[in-house]
PDB file of N, CA and C in Angstrom:
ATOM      1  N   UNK A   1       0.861  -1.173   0.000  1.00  0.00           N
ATOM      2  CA  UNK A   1       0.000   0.000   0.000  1.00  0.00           C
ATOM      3  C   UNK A   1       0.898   1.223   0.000  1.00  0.00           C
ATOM      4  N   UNK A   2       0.595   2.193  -0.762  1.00  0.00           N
ATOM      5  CA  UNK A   2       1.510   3.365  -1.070  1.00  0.00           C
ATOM      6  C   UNK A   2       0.382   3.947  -1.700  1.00  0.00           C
ATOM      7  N   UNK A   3       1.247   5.592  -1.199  1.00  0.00           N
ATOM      8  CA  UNK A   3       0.443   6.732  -1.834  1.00  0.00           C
ATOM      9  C   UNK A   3       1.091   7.288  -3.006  1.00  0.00           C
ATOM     10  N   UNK A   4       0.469   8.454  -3.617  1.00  0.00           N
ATOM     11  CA  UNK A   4       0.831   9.390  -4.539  1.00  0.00           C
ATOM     12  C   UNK A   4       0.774  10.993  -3.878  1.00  0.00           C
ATOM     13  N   UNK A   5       1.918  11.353  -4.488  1.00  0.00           N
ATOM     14  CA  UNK A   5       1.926  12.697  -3.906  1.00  0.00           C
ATOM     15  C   UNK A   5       2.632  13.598  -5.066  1.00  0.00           C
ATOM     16  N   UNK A   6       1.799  15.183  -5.009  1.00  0.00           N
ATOM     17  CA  UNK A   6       1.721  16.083  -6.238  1.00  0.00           C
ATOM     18  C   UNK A   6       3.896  16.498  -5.522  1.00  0.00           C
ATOM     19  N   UNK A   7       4.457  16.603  -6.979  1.00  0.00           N
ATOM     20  CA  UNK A   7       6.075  16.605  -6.788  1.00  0.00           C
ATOM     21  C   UNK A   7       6.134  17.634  -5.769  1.00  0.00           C
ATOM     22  N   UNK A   8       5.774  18.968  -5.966  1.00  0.00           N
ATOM     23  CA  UNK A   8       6.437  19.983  -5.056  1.00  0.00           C
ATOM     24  C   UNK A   8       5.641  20.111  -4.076  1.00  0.00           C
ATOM     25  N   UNK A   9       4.616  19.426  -3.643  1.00  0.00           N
ATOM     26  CA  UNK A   9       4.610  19.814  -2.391  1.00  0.00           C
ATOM     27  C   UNK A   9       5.716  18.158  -0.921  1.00  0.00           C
ATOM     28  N   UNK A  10       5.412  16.958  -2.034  1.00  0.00           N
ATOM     29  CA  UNK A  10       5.970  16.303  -1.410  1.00  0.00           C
ATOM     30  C   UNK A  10       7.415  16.639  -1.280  1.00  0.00           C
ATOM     31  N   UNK A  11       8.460  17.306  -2.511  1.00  0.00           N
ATOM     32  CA  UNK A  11       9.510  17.551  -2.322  1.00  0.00           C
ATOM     33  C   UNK A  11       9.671  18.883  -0.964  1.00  0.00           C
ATOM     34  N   UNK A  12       9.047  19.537  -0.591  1.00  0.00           N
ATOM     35  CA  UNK A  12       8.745  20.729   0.169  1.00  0.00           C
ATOM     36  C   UNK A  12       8.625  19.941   1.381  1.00  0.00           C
ATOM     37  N   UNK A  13       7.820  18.417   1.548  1.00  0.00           N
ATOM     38  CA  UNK A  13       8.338  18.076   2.581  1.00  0.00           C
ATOM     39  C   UNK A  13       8.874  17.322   3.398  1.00  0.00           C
ATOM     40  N   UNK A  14       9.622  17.201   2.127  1.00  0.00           N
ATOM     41  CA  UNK A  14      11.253  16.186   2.205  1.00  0.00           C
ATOM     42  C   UNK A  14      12.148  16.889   2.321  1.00  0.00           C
ATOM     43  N   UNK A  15      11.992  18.253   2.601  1.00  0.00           N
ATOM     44  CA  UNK A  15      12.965  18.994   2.720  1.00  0.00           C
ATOM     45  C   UNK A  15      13.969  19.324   1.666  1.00  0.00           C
ATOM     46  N   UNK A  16      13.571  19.050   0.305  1.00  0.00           N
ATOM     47  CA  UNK A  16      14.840  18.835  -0.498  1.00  0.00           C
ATOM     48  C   UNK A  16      15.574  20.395  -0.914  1.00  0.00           C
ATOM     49  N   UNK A  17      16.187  20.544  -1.480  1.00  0.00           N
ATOM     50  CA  UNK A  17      16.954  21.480  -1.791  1.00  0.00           C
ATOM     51  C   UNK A  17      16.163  22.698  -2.561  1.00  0.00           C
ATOM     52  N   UNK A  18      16.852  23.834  -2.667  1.00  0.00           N
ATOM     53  CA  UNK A  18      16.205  24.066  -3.621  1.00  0.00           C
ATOM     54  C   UNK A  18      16.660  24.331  -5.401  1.00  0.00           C
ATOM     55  N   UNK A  19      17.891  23.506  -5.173  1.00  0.00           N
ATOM     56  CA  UNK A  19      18.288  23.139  -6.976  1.00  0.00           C
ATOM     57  C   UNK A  19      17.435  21.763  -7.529  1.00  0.00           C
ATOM     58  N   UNK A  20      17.035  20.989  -5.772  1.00  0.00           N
ATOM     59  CA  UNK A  20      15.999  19.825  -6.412  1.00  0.00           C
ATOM     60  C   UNK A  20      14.756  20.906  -7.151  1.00  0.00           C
ATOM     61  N   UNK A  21      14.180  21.299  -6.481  1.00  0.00           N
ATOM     62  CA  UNK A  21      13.130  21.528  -6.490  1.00  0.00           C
ATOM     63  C   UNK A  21      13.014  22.404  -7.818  1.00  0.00           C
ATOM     64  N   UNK A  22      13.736  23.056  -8.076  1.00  0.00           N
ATOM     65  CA  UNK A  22      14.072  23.963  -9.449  1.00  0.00           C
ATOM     66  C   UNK A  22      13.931  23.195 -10.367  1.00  0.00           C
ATOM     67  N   UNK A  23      14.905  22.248 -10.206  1.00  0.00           N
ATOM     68  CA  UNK A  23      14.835  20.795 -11.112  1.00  0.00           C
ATOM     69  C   UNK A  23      13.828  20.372 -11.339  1.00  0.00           C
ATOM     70  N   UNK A  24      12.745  19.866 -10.687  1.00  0.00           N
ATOM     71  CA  UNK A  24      11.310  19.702 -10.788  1.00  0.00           C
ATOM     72  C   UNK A  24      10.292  20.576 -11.736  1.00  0.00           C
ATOM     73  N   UNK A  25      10.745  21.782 -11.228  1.00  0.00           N
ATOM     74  CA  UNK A  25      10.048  22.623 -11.768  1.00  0.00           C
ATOM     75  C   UNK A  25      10.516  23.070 -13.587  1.00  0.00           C
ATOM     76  N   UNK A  26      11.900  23.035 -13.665  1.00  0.00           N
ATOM     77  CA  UNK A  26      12.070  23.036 -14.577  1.00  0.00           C
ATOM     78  C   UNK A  26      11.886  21.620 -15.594  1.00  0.00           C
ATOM     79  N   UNK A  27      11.665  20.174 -15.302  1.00  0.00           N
ATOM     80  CA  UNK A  27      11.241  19.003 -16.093  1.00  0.00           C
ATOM     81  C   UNK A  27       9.626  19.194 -16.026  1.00  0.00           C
ATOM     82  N   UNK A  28       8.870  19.850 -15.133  1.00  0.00           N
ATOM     83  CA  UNK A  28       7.174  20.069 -15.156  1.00  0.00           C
ATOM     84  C   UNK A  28       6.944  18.559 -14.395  1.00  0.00           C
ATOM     85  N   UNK A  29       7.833  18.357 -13.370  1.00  0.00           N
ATOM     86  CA  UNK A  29       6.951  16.865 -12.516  1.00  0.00           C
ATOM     87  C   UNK A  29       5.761  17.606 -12.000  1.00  0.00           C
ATOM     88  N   UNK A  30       5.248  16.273 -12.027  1.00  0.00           N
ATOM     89  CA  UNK A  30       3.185  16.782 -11.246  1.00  0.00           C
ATOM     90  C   UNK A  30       3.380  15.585 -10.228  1.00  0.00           C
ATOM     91  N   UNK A  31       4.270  14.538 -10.164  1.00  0.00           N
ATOM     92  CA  UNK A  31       4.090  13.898  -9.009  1.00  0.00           C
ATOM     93  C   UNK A  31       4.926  12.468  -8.434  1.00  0.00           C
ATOM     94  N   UNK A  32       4.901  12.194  -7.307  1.00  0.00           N
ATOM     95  CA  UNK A  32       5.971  11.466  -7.027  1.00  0.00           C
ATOM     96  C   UNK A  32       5.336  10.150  -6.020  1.00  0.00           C
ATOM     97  N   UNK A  33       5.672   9.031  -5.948  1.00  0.00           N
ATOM     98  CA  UNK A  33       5.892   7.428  -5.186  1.00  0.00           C
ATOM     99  C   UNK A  33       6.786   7.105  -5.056  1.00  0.00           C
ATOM    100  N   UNK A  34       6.837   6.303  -4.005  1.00  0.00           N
ATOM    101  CA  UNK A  34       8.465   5.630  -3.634  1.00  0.00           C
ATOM    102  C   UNK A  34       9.485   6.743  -3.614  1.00  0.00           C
ATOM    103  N   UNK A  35       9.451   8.362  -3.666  1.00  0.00           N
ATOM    104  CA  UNK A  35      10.616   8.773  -4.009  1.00  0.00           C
ATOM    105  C   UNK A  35      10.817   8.871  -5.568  1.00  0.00           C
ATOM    106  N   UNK A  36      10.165   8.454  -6.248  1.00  0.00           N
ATOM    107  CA  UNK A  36      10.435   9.153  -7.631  1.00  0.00           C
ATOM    108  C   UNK A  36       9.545   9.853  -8.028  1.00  0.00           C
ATOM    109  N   UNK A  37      10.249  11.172  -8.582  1.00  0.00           N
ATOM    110  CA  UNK A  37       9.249  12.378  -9.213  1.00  0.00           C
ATOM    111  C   UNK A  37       9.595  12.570 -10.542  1.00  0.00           C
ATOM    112  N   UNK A  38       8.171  12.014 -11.028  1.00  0.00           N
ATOM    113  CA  UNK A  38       7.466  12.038 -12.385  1.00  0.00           C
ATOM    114  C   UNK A  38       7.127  13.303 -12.948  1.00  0.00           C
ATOM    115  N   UNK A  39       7.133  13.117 -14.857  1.00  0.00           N
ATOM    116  CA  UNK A  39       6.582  14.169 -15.139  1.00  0.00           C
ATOM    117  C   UNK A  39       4.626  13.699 -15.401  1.00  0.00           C
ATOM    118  N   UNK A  40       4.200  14.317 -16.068  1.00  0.00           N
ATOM    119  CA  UNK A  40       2.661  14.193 -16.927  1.00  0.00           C
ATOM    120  C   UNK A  40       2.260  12.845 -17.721  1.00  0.00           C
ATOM    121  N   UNK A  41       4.172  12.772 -18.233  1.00  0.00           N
ATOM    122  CA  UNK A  41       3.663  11.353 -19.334  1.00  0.00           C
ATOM    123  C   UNK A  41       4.535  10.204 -18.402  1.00  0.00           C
ATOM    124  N   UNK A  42       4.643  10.095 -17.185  1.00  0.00           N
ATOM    125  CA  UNK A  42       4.964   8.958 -16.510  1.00  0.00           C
ATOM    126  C   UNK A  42       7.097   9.243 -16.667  1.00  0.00           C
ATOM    127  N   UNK A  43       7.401  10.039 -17.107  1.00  0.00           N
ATOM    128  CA  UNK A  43       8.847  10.212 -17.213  1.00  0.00           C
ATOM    129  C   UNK A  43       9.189  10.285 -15.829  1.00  0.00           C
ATOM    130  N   UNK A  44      10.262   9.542 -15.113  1.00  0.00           N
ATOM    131  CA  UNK A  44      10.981   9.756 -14.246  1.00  0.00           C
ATOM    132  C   UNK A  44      11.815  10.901 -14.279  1.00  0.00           C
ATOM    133  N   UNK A  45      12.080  12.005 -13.657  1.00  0.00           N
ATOM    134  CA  UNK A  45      12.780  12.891 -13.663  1.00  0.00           C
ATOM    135  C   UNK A  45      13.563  13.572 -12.758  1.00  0.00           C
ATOM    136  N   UNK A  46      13.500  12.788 -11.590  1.00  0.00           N
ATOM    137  CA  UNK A  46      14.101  12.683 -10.241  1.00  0.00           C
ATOM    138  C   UNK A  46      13.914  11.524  -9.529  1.00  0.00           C
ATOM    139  N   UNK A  47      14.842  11.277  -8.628  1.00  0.00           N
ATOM    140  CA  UNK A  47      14.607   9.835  -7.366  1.00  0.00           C
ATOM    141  C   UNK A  47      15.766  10.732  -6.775  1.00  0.00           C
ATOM    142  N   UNK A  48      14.612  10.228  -5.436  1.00  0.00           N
ATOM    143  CA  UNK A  48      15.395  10.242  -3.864  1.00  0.00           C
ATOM    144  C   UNK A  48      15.879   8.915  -3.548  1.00  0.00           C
ATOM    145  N   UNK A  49      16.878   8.648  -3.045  1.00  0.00           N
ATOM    146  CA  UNK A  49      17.290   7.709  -2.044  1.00  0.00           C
ATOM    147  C   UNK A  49      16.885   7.486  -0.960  1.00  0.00           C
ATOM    148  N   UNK A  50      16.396   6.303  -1.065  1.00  0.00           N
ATOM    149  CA  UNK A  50      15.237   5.894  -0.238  1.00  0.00           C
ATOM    150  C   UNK A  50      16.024   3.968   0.591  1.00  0.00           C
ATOM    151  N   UNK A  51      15.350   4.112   1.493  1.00  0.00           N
ATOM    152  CA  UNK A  51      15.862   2.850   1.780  1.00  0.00           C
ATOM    153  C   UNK A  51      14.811   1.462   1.618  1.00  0.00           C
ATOM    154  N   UNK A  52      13.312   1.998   1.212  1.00  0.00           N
ATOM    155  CA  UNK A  52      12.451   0.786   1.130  1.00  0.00           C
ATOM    156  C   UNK A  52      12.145   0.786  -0.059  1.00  0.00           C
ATOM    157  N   UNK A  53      11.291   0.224  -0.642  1.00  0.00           N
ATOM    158  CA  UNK A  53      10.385  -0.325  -1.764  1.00  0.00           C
ATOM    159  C   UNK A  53      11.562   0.507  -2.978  1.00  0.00           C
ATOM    160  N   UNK A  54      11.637   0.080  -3.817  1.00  0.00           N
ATOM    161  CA  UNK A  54      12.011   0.601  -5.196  1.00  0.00           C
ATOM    162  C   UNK A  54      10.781   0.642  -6.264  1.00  0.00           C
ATOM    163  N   UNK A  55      10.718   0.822  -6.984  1.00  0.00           N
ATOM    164  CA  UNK A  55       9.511   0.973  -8.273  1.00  0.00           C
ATOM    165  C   UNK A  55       9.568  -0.034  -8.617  1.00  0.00           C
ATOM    166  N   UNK A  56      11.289  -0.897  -9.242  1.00  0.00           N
ATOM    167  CA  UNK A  56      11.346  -2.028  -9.779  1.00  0.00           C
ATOM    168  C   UNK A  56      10.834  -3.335  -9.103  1.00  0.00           C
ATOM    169  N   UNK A  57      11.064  -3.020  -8.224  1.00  0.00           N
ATOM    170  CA  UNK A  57      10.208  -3.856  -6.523  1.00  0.00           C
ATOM    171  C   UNK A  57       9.003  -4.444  -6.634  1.00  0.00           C
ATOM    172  N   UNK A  58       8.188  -3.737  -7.747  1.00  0.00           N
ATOM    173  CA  UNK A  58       6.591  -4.092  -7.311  1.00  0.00           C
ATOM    174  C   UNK A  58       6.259  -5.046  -7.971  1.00  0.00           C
ATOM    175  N   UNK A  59       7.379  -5.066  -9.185  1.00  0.00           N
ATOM    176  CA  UNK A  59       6.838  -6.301 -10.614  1.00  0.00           C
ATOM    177  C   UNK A  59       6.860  -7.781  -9.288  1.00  0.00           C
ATOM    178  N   UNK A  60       7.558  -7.926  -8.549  1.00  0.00           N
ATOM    179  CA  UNK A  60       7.539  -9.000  -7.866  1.00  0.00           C
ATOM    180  C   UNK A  60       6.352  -9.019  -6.689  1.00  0.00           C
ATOM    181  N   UNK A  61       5.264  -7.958  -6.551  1.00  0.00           N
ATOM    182  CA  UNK A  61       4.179  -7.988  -5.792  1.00  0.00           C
ATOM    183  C   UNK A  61       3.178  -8.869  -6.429  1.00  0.00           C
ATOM    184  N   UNK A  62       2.422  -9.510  -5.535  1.00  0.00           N
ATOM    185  CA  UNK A  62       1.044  -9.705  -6.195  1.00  0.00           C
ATOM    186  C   UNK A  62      -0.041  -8.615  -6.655  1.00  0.00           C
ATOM    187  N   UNK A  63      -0.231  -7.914  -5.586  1.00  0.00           N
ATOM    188  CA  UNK A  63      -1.363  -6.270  -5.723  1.00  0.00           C
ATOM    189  C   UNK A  63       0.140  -5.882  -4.782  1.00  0.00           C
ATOM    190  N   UNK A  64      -0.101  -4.375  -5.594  1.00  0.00           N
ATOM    191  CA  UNK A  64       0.203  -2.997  -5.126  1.00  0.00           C
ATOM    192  C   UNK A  64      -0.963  -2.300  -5.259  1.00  0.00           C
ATOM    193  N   UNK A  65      -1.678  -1.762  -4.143  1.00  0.00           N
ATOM    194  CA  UNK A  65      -2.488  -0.790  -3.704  1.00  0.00           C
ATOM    195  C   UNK A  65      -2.402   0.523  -3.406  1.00  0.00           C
ATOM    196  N   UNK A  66      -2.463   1.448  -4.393  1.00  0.00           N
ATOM    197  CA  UNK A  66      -2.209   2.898  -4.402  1.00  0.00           C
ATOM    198  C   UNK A  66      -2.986   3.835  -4.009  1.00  0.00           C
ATOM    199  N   UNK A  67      -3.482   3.909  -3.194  1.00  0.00           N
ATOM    200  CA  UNK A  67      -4.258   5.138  -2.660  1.00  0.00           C
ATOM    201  C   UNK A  67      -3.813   6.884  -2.499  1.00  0.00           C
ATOM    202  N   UNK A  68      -5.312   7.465  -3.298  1.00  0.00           N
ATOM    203  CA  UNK A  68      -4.875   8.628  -3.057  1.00  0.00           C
ATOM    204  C   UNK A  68      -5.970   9.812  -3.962  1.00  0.00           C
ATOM    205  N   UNK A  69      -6.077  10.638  -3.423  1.00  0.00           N
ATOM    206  CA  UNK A  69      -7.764  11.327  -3.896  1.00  0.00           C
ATOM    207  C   UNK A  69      -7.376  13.001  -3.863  1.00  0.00           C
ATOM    208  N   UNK A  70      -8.465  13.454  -4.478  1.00  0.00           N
ATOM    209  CA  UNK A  70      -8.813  14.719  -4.344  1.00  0.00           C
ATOM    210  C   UNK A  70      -8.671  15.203  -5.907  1.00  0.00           C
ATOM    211  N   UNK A  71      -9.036  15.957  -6.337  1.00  0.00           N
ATOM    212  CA  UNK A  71      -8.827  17.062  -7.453  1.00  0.00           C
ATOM    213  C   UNK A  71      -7.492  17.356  -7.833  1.00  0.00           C
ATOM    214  N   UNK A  72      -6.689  17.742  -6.482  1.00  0.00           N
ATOM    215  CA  UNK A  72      -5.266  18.215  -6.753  1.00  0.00           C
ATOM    216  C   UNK A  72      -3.909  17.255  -6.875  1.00  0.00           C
ATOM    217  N   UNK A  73      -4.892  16.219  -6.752  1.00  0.00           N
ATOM    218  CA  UNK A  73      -3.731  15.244  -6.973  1.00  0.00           C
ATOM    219  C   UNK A  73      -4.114  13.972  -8.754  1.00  0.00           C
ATOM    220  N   UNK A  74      -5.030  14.695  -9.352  1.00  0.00           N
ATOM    221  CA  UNK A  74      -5.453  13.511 -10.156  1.00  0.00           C
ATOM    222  C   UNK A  74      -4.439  13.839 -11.440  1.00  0.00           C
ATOM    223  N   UNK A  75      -3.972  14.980 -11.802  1.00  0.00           N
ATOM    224  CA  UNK A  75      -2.768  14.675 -12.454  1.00  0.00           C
ATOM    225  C   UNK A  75      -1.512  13.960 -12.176  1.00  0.00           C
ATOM    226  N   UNK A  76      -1.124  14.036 -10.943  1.00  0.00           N
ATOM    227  CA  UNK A  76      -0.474  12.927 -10.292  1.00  0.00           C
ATOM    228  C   UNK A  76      -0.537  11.625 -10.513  1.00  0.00           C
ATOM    229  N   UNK A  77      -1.687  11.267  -9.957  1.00  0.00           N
ATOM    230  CA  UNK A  77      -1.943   9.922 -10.209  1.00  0.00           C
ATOM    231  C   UNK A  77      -2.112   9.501 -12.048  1.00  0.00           C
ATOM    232  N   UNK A  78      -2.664  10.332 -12.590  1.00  0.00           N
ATOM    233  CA  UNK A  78      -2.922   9.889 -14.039  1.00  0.00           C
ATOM    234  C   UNK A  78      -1.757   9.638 -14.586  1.00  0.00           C
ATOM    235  N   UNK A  79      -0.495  10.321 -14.274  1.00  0.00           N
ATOM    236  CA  UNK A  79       1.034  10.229 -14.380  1.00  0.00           C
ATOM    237  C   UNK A  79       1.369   8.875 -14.005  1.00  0.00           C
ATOM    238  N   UNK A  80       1.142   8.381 -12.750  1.00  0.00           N
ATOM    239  CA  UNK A  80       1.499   7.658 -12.017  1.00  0.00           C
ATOM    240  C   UNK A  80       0.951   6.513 -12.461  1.00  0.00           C
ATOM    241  N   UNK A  81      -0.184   6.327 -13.010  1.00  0.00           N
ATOM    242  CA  UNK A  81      -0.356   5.143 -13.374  1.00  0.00           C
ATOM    243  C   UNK A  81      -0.008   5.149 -14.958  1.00  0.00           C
ATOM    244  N   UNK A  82       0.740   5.389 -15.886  1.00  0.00           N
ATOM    245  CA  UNK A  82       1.268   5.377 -16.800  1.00  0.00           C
ATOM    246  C   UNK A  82       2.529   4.923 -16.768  1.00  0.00           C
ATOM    247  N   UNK A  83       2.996   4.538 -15.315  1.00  0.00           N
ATOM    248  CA  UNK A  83       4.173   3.360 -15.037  1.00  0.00           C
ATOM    249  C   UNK A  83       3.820   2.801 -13.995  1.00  0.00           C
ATOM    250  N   UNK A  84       2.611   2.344 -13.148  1.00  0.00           N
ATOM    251  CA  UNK A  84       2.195   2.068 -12.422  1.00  0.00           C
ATOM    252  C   UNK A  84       2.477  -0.122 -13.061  1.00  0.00           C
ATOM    253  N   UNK A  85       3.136  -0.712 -12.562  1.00  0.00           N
ATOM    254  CA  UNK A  85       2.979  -2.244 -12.718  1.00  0.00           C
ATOM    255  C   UNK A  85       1.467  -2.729 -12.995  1.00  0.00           C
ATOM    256  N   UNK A  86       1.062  -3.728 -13.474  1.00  0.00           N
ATOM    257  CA  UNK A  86      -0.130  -4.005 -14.015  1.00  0.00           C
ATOM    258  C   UNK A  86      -0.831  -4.474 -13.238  1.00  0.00           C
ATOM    259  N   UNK A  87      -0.104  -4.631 -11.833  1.00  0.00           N
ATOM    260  CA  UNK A  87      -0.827  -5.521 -10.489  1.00  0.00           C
ATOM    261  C   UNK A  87      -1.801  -4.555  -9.636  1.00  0.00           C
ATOM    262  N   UNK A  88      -1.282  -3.642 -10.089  1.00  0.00           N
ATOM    263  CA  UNK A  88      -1.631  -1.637  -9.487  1.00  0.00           C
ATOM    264  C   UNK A  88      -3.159  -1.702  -8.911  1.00  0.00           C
ATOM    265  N   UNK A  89      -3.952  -1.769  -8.306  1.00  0.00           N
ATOM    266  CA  UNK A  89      -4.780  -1.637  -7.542  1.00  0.00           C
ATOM    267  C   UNK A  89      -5.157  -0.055  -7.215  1.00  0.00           C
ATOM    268  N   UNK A  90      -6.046   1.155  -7.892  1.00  0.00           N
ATOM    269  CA  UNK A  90      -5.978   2.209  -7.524  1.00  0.00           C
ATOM    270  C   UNK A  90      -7.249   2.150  -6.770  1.00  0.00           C
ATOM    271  N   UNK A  91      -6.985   3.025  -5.443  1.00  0.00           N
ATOM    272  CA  UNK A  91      -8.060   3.012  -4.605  1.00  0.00           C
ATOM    273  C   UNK A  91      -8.133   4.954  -4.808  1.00  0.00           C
ATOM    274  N   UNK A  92      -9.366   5.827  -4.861  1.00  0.00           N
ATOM    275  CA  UNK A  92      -9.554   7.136  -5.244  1.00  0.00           C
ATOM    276  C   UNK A  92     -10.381   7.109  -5.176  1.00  0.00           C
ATOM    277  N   UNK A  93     -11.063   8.778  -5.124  1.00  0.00           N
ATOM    278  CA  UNK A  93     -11.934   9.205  -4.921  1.00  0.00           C
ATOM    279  C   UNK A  93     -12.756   9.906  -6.764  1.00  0.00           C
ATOM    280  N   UNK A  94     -13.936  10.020  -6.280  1.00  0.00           N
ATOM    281  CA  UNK A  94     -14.800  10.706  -7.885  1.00  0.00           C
ATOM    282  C   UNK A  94     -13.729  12.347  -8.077  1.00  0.00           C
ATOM    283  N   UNK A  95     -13.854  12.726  -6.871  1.00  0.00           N
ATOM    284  CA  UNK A  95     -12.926  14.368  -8.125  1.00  0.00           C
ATOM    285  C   UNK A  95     -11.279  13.862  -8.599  1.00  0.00           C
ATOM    286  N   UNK A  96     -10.556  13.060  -8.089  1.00  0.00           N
ATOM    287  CA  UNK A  96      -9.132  12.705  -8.699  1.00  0.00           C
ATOM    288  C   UNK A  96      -9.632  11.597  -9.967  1.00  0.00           C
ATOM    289  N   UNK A  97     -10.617  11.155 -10.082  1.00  0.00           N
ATOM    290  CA  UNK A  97     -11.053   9.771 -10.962  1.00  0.00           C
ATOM    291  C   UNK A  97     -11.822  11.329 -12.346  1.00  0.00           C
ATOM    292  N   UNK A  98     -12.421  12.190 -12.202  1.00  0.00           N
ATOM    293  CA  UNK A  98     -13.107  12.807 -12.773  1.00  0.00           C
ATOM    294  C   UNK A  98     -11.971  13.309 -13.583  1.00  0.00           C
ATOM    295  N   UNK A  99     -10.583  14.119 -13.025  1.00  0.00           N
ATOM    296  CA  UNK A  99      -9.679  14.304 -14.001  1.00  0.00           C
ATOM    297  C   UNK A  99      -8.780  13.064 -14.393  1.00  0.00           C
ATOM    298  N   UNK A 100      -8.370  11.752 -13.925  1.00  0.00           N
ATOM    299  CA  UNK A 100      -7.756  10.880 -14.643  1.00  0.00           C
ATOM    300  C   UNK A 100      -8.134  10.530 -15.987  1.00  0.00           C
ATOM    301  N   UNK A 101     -10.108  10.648 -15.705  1.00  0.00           N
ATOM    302  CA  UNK A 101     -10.646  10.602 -17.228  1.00  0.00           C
ATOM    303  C   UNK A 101     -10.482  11.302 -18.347  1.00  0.00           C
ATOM    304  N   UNK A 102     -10.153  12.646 -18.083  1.00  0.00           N
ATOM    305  CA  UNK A 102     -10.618  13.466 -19.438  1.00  0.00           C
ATOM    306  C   UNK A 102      -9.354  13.426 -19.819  1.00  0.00           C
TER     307      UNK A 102
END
């Protein structure tokens, strides 16, 4: 079970730098899991060093369960599941599901 989180505010509170965060802003990430921050079309464009789960990690899950909602995060997630493993389980709400659609 893991969440999704929109890049700059999770990088904001990871404390990261602010040449990360520039960085972000200058590739256009909308959002980050495990420590990697994605752009729109699922591009990796940053990773933190992290000591648990890797991305590559999940192909060996049965379900990965991703939870995570609201309006301000459904570009995120729409990102996110565009490399999301096929086992991906999204648990969300109607306003983050309302923009994954269009």
């Amino acid at each position: 079970i893991h969440g999704i989180g929109d890049a700059l505010k999770m990088a904001h509170r990871r404390q990261s730098s602010q040449n990360v965060i520039d960085n972000l802003q200058h590739h256009q990430a909308v959002g980050e899991a495990f420590g990697y921050y994605f752009d729109a079309q699922g591009q990796i464009v940053h990773k933190v060093k992290t000591i648990g789960l890797q991305l590559e990690d999940l192909e060996n899950k049965d379900f990965i369960f991703a939870v995570a909602g609201g309006q301000s995060k459904g570009e995120a997630i729409k990102a996110y599941l565009s490399i999301a493993p096929e086992n991906t389980v999204l648990i969300t709400d109607e306003a983050a599901a309302k923009v994954i659609l269009q």
